[in-house]
Protein backbone atom coordinates (compact mmCIF):
# COMPACT_ATOMS: atom_id res chain seq x y z
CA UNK A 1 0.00 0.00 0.00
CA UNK A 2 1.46 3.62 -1.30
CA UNK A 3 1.52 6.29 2.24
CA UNK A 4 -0.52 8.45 0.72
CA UNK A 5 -4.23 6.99 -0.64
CA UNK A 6 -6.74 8.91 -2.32
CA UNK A 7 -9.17 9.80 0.17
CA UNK A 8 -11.81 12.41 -0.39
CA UNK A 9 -10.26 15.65 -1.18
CA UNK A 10 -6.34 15.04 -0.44
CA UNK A 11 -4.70 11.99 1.09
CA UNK A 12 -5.00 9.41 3.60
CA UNK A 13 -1.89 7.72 5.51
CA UNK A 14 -1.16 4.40 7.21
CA UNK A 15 1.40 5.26 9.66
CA UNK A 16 4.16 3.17 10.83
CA UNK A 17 7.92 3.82 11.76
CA UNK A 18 10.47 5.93 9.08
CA UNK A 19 13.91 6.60 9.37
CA UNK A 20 16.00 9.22 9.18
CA UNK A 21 17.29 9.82 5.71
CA UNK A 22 18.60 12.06 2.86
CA UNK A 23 17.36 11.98 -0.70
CA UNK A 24 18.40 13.16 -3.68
CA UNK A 25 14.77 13.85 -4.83
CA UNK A 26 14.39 15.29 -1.61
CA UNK A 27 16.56 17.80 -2.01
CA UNK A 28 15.54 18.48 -5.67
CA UNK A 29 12.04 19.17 -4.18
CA UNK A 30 10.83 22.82 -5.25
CA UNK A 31 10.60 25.63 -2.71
CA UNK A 32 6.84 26.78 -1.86
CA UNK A 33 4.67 28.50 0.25
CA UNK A 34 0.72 29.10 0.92
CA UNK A 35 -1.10 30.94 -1.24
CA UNK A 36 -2.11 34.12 0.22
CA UNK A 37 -5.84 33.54 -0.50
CA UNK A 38 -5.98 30.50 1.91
CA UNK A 39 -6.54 29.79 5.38
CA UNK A 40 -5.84 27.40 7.53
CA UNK A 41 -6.97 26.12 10.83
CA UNK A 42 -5.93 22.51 12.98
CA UNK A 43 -8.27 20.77 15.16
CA UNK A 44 -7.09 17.55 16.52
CA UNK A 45 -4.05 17.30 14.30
CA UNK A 46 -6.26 17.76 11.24
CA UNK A 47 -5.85 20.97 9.12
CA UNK A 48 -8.92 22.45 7.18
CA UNK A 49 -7.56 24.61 3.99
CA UNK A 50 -10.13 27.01 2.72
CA UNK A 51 -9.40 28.59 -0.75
CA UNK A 52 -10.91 32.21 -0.29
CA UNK A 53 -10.55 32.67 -4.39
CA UNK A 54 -11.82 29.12 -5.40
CA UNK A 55 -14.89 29.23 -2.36
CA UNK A 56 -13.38 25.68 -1.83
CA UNK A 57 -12.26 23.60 1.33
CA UNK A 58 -10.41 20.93 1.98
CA UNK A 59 -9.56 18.63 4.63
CA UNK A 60 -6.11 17.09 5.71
CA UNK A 61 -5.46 14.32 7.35
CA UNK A 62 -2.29 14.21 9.84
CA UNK A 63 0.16 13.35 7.53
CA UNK A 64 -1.25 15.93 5.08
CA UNK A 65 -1.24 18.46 8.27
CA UNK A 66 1.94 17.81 9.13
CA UNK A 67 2.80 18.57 5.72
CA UNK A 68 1.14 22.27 5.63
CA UNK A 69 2.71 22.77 8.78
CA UNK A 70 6.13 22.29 7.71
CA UNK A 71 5.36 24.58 4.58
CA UNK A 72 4.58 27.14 7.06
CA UNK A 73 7.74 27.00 8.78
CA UNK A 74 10.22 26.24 5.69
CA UNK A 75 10.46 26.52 2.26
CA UNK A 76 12.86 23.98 1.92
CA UNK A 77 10.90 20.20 0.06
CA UNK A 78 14.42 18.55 1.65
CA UNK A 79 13.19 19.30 5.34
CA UNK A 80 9.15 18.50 4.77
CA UNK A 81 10.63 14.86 3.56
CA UNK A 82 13.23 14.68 6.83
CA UNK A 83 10.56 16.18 8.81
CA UNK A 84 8.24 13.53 8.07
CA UNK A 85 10.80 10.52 7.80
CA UNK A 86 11.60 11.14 11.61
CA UNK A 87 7.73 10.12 12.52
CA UNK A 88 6.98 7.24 9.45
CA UNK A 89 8.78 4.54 8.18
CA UNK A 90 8.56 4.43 4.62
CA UNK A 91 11.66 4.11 2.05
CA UNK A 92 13.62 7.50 1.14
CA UNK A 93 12.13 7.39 -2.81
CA UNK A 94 8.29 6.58 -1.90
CA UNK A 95 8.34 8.98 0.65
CA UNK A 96 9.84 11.67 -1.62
CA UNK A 97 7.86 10.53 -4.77
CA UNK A 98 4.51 10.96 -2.18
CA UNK A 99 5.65 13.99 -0.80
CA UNK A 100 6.08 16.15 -3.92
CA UNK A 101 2.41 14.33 -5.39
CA UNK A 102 1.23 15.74 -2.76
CA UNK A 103 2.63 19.58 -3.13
CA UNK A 104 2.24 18.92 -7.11
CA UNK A 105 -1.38 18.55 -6.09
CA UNK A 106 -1.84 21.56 -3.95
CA UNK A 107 0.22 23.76 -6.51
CA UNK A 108 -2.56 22.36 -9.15
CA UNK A 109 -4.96 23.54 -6.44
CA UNK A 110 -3.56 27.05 -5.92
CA UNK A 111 -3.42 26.44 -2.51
CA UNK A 112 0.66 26.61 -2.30
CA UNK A 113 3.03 28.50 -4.71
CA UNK A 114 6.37 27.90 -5.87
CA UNK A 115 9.18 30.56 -4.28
């Protein structure tokens, strides 16, 4: 099973143990930040995204939280990846490969930009 299933609007995760690790796609990961047009807000380790342009929301599960999170605090792909491999154990390439699906998906969305 990939980390990250397709699960209403963004991704679902089955958690386990990760490792520490560096990754070359990791560190090619683009630089990004929220969109000013959306807000955020976590409740129980779940983020809600609502896209003030689009009238859209979306929900986030933890993993997907953590993820936003991170963005918020760097703009670095290299450090969302080792952020997240400290909590899950998944190998270095599916968690990168996940990782920038998942920012692909919200730079599709408008809800993150590219630096």
């Amino acid at each position: 099973m990939q980390p990250f299933d397709r699960c209403a609007t963004m991704w679902k995760v089955v958690p386990s143990r990760w490792t520490t690790f560096r990754s070359r796609r990791a560190r090619n990961c683009d630089a990004v930040r929220s969109s000013p047009h959306v807000l955020s807000a976590t409740i129980d380790g779940r983020t809600v995204l609502l896209d003030l342009q689009a009238g859209k929301y979306y929900g986030l599960d933890e993993v997907g939280s953590r993820i936003w999170e991170a963005i918020q605090h760097t703009a670095s792909g290299a450090e969302i990846v080792h952020e997240l491999a400290l909590t899950y154990d998944v190998p270095a390439d599916v968690l990168a490969a996940d990782a920038r699906r998942f920012v692909d998906d919200m730079k599709h969305r408008h809800l993150v930009v590219s630096l």
